[in-house]
N, C-alpha and C. Protein backbone atom coordinates (compact mmCIF):
# COMPACT_ATOMS: atom_id res chain seq x y z
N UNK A 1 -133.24 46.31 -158.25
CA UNK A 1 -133.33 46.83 -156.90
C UNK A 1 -134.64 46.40 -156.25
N UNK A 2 -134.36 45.95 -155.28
CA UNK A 2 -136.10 45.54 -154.33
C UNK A 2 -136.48 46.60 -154.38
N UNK A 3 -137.73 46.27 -154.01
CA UNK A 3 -138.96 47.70 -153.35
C UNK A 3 -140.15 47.01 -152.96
N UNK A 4 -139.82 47.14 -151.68
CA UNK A 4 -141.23 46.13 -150.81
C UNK A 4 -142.66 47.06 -151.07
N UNK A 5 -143.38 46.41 -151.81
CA UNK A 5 -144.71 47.33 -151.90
C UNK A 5 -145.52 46.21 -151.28
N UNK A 6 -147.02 47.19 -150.98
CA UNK A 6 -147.94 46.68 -150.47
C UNK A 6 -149.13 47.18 -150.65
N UNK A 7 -150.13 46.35 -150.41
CA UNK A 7 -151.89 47.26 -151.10
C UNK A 7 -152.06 47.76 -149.50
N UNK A 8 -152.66 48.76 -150.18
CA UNK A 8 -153.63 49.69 -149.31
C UNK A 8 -155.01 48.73 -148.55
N UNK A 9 -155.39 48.61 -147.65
CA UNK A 9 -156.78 47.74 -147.66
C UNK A 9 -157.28 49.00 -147.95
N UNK A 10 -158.79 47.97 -148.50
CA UNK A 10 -160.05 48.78 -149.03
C UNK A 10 -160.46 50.05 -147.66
N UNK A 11 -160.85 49.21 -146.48
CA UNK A 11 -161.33 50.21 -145.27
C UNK A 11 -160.16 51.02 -145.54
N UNK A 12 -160.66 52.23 -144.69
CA UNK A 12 -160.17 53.82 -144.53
C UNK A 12 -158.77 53.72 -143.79
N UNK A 13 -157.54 54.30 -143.68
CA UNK A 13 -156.91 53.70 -143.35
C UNK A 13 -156.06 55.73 -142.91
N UNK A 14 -155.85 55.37 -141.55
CA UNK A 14 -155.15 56.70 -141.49
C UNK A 14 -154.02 57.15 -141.69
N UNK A 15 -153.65 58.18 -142.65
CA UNK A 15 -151.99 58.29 -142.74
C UNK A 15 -151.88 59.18 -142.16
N UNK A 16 -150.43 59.44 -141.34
CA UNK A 16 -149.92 60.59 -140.13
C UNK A 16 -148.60 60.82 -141.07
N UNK A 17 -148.37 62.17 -140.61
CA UNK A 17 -147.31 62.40 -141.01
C UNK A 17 -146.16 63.11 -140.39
N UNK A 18 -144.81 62.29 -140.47
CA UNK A 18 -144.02 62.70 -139.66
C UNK A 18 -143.19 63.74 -140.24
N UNK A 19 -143.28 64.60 -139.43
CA UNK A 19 -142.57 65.97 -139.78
C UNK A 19 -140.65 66.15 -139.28
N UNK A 20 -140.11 66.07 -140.05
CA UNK A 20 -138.55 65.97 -139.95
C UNK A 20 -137.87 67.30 -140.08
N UNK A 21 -137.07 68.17 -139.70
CA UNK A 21 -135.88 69.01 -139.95
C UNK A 21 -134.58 68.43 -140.89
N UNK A 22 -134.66 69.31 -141.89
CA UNK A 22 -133.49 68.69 -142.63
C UNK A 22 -132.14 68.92 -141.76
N UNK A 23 -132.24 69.21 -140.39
CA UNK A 23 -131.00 69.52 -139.64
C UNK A 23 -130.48 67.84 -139.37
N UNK A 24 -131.46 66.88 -139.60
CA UNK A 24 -130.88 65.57 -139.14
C UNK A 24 -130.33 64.99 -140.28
N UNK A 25 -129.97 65.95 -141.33
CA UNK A 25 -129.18 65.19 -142.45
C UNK A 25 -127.62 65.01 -142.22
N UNK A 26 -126.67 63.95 -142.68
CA UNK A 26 -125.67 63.33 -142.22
C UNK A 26 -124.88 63.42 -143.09
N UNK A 27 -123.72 63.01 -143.73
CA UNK A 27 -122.53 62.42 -144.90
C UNK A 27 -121.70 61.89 -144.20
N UNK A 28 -120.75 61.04 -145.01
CA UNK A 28 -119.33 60.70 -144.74
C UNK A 28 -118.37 60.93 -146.17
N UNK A 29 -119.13 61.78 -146.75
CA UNK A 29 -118.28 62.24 -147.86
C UNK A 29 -117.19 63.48 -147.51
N UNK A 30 -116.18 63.41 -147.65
CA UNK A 30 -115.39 64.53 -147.67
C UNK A 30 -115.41 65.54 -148.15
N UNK A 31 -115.87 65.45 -149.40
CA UNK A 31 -115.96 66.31 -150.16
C UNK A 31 -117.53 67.20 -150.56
N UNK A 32 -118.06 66.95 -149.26
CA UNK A 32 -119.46 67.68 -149.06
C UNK A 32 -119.06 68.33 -147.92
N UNK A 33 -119.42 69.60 -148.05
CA UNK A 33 -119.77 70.77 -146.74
C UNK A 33 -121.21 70.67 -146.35
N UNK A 34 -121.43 70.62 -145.05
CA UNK A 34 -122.77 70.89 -144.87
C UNK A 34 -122.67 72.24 -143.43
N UNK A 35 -123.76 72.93 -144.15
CA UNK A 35 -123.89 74.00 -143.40
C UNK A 35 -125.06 74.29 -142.04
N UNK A 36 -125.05 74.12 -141.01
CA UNK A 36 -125.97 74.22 -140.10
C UNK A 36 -127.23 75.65 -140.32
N UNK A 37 -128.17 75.26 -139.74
CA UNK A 37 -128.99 76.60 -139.59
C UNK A 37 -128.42 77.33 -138.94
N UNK A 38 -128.66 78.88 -139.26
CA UNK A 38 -128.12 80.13 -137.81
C UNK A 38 -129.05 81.03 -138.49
N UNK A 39 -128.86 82.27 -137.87
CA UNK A 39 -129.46 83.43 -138.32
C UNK A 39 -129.46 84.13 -139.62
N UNK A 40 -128.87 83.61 -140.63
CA UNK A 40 -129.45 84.30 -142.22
C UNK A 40 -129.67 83.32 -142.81
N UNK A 41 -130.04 81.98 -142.75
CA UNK A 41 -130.65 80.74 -142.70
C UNK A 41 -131.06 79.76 -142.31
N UNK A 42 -132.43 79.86 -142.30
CA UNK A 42 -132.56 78.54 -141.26
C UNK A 42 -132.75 77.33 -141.90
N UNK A 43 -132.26 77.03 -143.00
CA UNK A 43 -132.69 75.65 -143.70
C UNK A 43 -130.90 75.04 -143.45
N UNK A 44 -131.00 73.82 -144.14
CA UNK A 44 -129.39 72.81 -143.94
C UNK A 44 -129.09 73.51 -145.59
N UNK A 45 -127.78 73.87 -145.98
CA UNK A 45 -126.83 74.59 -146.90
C UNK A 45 -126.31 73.55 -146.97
N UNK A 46 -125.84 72.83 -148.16
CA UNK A 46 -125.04 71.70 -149.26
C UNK A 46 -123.91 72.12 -150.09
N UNK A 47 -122.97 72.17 -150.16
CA UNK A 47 -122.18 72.83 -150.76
C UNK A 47 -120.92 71.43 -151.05
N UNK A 48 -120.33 71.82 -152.29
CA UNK A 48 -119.17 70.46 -152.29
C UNK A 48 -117.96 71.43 -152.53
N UNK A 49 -116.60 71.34 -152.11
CA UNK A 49 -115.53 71.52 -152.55
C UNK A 49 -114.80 70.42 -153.79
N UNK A 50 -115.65 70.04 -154.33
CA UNK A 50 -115.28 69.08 -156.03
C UNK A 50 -116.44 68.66 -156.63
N UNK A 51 -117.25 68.93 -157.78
CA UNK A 51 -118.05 69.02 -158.85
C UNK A 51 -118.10 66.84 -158.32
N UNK A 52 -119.44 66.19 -159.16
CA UNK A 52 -119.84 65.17 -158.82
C UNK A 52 -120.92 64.99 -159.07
N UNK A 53 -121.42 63.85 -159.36
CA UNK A 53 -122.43 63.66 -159.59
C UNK A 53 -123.41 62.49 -158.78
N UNK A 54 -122.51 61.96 -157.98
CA UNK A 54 -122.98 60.86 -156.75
C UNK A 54 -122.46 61.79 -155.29
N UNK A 55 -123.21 62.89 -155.04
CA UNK A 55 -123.00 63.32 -153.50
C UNK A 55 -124.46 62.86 -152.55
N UNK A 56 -124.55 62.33 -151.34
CA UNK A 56 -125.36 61.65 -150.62
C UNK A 56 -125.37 61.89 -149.40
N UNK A 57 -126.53 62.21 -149.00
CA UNK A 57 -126.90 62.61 -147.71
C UNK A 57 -127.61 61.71 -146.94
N UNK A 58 -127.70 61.72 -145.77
CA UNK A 58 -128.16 60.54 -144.99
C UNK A 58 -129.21 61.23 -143.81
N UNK A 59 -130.71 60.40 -143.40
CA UNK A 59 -131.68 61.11 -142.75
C UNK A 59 -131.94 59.69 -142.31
N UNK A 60 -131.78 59.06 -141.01
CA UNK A 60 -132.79 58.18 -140.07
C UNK A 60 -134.26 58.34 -139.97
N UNK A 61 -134.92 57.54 -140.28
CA UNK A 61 -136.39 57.42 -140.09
C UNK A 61 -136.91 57.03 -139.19
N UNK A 62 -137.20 57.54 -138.00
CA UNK A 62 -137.86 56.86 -136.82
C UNK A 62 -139.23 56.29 -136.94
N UNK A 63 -139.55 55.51 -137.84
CA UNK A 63 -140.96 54.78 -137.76
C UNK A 63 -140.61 53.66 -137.34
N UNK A 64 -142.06 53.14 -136.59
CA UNK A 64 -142.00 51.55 -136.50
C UNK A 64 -142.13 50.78 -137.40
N UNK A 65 -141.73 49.26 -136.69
CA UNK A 65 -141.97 48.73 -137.66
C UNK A 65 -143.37 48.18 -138.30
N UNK A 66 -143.40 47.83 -139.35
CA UNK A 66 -145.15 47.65 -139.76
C UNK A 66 -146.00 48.42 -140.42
N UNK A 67 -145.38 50.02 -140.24
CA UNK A 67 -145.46 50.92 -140.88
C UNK A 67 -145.87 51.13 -142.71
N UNK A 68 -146.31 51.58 -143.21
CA UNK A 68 -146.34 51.53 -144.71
C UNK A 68 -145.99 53.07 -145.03
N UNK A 69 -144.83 53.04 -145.58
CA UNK A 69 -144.86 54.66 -145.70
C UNK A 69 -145.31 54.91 -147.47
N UNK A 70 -145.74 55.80 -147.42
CA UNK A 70 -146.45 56.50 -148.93
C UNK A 70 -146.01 57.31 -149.81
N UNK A 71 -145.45 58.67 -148.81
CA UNK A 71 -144.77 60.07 -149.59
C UNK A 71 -143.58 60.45 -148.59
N UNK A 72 -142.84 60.64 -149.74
CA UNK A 72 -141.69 61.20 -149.20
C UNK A 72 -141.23 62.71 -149.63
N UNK A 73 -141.86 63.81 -148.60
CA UNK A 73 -141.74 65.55 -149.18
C UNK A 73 -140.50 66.13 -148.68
N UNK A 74 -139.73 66.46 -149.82
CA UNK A 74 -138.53 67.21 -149.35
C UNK A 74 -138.57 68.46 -149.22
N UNK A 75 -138.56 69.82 -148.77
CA UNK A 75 -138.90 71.47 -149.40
C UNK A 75 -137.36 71.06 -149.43
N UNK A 76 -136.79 72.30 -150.78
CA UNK A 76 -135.47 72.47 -151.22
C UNK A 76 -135.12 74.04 -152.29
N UNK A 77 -134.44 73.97 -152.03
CA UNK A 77 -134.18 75.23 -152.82
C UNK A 77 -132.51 75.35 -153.42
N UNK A 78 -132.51 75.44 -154.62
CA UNK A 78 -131.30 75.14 -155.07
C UNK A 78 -130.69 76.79 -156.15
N UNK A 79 -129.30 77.17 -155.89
CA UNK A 79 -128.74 77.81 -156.63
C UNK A 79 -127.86 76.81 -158.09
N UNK A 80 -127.73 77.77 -159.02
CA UNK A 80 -127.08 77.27 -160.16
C UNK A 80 -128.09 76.32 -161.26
N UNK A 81 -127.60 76.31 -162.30
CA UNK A 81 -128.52 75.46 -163.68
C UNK A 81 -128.63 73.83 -163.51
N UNK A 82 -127.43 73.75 -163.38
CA UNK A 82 -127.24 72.11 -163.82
C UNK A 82 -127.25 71.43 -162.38
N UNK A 83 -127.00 72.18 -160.92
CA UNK A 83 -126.88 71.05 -159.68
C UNK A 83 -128.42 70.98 -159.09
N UNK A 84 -128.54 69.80 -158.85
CA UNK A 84 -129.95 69.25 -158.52
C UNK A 84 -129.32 67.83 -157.81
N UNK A 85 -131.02 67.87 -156.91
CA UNK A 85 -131.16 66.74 -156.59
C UNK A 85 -131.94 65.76 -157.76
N UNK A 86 -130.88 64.39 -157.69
CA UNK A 86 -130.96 63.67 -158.73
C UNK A 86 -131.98 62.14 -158.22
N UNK A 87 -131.99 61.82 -157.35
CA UNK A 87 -132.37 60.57 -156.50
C UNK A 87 -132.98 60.52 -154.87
N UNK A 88 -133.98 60.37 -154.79
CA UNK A 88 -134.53 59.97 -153.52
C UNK A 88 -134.41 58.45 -153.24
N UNK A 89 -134.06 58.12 -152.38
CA UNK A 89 -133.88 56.51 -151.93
C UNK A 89 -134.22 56.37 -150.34
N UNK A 90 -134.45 54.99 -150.24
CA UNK A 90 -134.91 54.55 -149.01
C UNK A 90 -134.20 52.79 -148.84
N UNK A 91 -133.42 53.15 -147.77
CA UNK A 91 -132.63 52.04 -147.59
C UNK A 91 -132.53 51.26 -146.13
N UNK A 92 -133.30 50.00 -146.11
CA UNK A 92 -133.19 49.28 -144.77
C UNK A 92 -132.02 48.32 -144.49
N UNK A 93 -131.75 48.79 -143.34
CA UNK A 93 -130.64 48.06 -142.71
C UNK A 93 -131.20 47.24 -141.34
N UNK A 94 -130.31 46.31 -141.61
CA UNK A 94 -130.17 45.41 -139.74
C UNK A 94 -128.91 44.96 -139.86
N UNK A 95 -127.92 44.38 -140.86
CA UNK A 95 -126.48 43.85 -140.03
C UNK A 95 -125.71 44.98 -140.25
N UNK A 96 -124.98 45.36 -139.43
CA UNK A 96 -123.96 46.36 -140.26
C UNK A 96 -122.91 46.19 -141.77
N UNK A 97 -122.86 45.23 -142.18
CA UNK A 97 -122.11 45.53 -142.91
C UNK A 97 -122.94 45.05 -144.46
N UNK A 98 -124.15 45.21 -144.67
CA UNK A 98 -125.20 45.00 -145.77
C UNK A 98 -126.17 46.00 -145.65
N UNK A 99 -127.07 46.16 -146.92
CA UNK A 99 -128.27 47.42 -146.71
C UNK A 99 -129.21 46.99 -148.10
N UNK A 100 -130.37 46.84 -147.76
CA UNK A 100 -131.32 46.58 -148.92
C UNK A 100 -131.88 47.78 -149.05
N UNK A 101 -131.74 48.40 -150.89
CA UNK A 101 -132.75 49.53 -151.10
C UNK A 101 -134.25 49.34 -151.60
N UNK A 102 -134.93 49.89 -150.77
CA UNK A 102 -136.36 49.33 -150.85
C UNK A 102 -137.57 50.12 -151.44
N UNK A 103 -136.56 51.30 -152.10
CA UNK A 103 -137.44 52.61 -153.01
C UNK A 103 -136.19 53.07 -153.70
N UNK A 104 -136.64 53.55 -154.64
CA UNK A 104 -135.81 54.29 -155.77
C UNK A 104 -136.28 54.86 -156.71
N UNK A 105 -136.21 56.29 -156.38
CA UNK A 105 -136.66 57.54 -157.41
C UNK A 105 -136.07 58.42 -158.06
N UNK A 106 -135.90 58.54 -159.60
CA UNK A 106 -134.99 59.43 -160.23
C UNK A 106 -135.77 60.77 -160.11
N UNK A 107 -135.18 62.04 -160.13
CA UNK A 107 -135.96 62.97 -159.79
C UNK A 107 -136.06 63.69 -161.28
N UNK A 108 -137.63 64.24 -161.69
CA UNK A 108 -137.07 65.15 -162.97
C UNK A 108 -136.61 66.38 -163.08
N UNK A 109 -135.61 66.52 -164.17
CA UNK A 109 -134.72 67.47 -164.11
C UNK A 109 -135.30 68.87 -163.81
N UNK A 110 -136.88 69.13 -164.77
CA UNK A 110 -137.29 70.36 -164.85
C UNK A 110 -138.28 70.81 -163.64
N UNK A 111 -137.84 69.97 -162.83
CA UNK A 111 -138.42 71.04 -161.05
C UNK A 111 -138.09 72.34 -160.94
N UNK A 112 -138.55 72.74 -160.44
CA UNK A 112 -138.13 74.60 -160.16
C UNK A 112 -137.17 74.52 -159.24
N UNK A 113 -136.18 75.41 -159.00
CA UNK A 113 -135.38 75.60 -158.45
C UNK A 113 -136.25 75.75 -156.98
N UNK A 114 -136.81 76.15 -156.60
CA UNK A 114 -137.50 76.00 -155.13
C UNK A 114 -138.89 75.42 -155.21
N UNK A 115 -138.92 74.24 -154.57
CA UNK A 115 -140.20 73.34 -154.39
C UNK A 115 -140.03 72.55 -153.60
N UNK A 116 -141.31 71.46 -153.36
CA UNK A 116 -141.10 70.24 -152.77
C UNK A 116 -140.80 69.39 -153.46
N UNK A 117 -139.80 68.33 -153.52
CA UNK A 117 -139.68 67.30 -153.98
C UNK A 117 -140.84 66.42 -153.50
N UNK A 118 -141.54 65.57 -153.98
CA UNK A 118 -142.64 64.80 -153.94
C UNK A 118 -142.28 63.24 -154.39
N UNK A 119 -141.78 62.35 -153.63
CA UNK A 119 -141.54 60.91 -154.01
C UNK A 119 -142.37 59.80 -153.86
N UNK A 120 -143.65 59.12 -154.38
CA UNK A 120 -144.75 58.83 -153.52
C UNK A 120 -143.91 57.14 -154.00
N UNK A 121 -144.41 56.23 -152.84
CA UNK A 121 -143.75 54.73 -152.36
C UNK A 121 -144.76 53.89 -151.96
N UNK A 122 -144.68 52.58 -151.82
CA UNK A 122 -145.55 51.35 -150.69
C UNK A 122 -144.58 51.01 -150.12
N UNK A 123 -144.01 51.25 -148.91
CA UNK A 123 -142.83 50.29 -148.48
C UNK A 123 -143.02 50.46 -147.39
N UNK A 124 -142.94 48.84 -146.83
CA UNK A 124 -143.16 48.30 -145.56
C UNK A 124 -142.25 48.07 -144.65
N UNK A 125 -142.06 49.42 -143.45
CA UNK A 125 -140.71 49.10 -142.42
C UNK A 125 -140.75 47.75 -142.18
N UNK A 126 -139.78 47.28 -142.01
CA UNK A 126 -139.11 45.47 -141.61
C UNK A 126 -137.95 46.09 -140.72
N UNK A 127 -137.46 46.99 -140.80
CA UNK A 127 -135.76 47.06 -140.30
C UNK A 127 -135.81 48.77 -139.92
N UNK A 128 -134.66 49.21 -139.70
CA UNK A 128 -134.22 50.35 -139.58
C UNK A 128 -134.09 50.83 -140.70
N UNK A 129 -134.41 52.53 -140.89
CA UNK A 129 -134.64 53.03 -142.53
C UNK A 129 -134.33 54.35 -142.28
N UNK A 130 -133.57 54.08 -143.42
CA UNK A 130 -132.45 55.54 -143.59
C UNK A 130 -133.34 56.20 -145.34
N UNK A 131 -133.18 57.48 -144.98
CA UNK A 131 -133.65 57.98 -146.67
C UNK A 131 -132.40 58.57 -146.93
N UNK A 132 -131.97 58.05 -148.05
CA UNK A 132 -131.00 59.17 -148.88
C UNK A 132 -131.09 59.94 -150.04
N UNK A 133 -130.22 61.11 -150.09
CA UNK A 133 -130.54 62.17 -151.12
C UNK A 133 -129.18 62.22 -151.97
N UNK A 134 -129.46 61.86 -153.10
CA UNK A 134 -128.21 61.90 -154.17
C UNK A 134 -128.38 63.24 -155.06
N UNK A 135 -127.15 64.03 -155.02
CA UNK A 135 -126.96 65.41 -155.56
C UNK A 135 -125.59 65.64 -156.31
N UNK A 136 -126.44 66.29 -157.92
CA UNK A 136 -125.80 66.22 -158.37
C UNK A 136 -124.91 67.63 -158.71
N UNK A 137 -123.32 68.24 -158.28
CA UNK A 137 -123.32 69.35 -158.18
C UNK A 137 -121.84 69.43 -159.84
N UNK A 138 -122.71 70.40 -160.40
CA UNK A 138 -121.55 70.45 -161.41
C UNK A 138 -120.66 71.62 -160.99
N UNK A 139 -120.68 72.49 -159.99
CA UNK A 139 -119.26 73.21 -159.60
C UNK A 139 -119.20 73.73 -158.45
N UNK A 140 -118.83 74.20 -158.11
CA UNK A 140 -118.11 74.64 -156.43
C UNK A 140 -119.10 75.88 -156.21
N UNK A 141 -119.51 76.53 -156.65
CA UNK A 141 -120.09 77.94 -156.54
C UNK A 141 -121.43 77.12 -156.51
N UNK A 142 -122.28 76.66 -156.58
CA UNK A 142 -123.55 76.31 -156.31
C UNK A 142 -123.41 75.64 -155.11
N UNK A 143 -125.20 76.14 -154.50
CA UNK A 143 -125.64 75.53 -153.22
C UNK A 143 -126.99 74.78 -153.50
N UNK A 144 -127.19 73.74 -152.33
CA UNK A 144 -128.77 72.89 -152.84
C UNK A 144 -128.81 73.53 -151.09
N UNK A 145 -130.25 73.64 -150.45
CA UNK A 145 -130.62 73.85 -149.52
C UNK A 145 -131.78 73.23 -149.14
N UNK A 146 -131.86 73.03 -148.01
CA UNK A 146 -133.01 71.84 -147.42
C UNK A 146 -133.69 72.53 -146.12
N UNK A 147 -135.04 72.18 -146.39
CA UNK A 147 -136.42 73.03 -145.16
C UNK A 147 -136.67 71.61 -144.49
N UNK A 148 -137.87 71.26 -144.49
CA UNK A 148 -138.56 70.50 -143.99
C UNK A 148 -138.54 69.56 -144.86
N UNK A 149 -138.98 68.49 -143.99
CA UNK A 149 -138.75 66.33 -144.52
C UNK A 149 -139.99 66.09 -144.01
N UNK A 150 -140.73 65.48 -144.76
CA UNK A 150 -142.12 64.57 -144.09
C UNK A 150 -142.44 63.80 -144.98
N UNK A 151 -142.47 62.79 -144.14
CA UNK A 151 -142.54 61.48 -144.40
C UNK A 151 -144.33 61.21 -143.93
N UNK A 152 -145.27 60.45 -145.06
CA UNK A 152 -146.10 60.25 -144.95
C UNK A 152 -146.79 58.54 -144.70
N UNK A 153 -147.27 58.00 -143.78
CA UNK A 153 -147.05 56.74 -143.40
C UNK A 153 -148.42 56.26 -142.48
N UNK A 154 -148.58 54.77 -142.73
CA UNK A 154 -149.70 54.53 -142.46
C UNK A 154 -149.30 53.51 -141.04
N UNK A 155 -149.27 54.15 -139.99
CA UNK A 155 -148.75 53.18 -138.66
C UNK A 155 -149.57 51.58 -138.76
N UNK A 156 -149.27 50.91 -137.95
CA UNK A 156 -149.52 49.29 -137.86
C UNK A 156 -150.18 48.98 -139.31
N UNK A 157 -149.37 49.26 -140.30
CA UNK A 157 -150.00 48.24 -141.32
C UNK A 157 -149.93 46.78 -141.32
N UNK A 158 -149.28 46.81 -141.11
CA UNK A 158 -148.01 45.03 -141.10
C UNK A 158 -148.79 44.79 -139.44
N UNK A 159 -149.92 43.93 -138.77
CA UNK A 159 -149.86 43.52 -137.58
C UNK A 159 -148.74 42.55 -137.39
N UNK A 160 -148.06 42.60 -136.10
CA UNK A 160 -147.04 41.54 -135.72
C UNK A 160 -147.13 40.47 -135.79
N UNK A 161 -148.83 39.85 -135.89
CA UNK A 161 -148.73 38.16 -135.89
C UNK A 161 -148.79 38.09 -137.47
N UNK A 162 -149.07 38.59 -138.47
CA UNK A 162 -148.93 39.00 -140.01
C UNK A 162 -147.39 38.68 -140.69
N UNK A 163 -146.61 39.58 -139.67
CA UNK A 163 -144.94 39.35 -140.02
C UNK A 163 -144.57 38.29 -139.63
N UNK A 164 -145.05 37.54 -138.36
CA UNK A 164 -144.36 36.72 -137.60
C UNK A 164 -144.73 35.16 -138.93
N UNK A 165 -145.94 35.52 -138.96
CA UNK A 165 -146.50 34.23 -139.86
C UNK A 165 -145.64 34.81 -141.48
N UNK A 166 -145.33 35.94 -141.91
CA UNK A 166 -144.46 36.02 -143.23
C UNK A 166 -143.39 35.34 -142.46
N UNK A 167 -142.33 35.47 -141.91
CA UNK A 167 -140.79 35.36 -141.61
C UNK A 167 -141.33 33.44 -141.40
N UNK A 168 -142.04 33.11 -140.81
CA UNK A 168 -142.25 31.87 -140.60
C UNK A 168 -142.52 30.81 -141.89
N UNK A 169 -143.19 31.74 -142.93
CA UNK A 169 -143.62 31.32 -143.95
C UNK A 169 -142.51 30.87 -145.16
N UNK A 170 -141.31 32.15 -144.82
CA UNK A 170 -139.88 32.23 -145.83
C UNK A 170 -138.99 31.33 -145.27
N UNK A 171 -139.08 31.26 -143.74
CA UNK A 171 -138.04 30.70 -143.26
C UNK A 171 -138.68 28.46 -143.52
N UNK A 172 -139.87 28.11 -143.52
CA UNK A 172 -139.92 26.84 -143.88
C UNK A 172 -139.91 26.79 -145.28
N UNK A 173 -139.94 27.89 -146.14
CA UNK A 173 -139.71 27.66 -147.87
C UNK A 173 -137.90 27.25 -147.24
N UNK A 174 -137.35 28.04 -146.93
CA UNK A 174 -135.88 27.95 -146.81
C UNK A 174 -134.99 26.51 -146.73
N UNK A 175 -136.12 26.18 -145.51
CA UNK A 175 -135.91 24.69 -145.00
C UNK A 175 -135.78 23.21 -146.36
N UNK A 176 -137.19 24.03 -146.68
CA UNK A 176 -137.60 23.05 -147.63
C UNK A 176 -136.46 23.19 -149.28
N UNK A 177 -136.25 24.20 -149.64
CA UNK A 177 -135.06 24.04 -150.28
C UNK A 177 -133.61 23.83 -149.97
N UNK A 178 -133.05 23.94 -148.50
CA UNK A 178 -132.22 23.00 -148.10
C UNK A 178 -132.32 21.52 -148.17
N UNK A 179 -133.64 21.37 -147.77
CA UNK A 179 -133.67 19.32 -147.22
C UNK A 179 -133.91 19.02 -148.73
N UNK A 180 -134.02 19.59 -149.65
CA UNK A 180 -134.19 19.14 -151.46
C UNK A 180 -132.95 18.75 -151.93
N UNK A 181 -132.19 19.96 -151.44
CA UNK A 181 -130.77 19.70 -152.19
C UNK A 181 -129.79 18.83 -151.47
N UNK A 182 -129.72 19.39 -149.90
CA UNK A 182 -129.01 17.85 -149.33
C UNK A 182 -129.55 16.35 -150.11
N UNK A 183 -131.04 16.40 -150.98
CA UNK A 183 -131.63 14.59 -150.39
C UNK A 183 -130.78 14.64 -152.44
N UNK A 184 -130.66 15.52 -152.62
CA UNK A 184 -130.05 15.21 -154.26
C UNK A 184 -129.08 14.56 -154.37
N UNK A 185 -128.06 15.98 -153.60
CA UNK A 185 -126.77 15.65 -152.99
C UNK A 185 -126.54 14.30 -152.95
N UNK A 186 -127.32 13.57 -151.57
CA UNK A 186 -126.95 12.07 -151.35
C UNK A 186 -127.51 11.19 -152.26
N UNK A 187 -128.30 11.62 -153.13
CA UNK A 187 -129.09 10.42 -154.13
C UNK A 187 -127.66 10.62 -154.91
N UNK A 188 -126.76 11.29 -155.38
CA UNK A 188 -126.02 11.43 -156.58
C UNK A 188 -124.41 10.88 -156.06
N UNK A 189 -124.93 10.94 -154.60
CA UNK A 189 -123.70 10.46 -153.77
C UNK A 189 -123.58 8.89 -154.19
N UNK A 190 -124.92 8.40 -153.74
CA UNK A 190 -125.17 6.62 -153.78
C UNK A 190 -124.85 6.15 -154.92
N UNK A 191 -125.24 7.08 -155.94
CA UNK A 191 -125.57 6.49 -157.18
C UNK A 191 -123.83 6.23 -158.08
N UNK A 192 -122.64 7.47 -157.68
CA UNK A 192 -121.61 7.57 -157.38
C UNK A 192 -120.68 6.44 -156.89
N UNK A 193 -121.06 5.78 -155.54
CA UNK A 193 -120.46 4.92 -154.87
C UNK A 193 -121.28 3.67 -155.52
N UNK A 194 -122.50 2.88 -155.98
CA UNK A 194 -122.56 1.78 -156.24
C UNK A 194 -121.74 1.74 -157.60
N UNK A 195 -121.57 2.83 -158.82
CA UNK A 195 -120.79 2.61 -160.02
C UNK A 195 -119.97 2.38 -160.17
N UNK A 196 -118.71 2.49 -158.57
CA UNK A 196 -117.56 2.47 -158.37
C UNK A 196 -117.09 0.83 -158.36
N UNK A 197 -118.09 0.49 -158.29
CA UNK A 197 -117.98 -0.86 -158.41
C UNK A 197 -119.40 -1.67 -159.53
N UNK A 198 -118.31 -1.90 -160.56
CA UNK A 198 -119.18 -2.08 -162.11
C UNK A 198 -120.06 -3.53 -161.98
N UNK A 199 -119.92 -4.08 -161.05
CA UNK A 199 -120.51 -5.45 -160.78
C UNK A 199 -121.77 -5.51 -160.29
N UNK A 200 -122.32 -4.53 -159.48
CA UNK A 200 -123.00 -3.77 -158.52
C UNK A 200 -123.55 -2.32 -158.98
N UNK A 201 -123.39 -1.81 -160.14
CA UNK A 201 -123.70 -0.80 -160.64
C UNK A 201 -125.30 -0.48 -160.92
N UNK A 202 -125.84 0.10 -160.03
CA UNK A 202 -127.39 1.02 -160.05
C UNK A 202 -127.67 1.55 -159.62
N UNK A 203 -128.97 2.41 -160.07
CA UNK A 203 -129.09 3.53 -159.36
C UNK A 203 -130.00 3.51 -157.91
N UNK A 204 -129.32 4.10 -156.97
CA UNK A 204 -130.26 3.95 -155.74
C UNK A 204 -131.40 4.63 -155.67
């Protein structure tokens, strides 16, 4: 799995931190309930109608790009022994129908049932970035519950003429291993067509 890391520079470097509501968490699983805040809770309620061990939640990251994010704090609070959150991830997208994961954290089992999850990262926005939460629920009667998301991040790490000169830098490696293999290609082409004729046979 990728994971774009990056050094810290030496100078002082400010991290801000963006403060999230777990109300912007998402699924397209069916078989996840999610429960809104109201008045005898104000956190997001998780609940599955079928036991699992890959259930996934979805949170948009509004940082820019260039960004270096650091920590990823979940508050959570979970009923039952065995259902937990199992995985923190961080996944950038730009085409729709592909997604590079660019962090990946197994969580350990013996967290307390109410804490922060704490995921610390180097990863450098390039794209649009989704965090996901993989939960693992072994039965119908347990709930996982979600407070606050903050995301900890160091704005303009990446300056734009920095990226522009990376993407410029990958994209003439690119070049240069195209124009290699086309010039093979045709060396193996020539060498092909003079043998075809044994009278005339060498290598170009």
């Amino acid at each position: 799995m990728a994971n774009t890391r990056a050094r810290i520079p030496k100078q002082s470097a400010k991290v801000r931190s963006l403060m999230l509501h777990s109300l912007g968490f998402i699924t397209g699983d069916p078989s996840i309930k999610v429960s809104y805040p109201y008045l005898f809770h104000p956190g997001l309620q998780v609940t599955v109608n079928e036991p699992g061990d890959a259930k996934w939640i979805y949170l948009m990251l509004p940082i820019t790009r260039g960004s270096l994010i650091t920590d990823i704090k979940i508050a959570h609070h979970r009923t039952g022994i065995q259902s937990r959150v199992t995985l923190v991830r961080l996944v950038e997208q730009r085409e729709p129908v592909s997604a590079t994961v660019i962090h990946d954290e197994a969580i350990d089992k013996a967290i307390p049932s109410t804490c922060v999850i704490n995921s610390t990262c180097r990863v450098v926005v390039n794209n649009s970035t989704l965090l996901k939460v993989c939960m693992n629920f072994a039965n119908t009667d347990d709930m996982i519950e979600f407070g606050s998301v903050e995301i900890c991040y160091i704005p303009d790490y990446m300056a734009p003429h920095e990226k522009k000169k990376k993407d410029k830098k990958v994209s003439k490696e690119a070049e240069e291993m195209v124009a290699t293999y086309l010039f093979s290609n045709h060396r193996a082409l020539n060498m092909h067509l003079d043998c075809s004729h044994p009278s005339a046979c060498r290598p170009v």
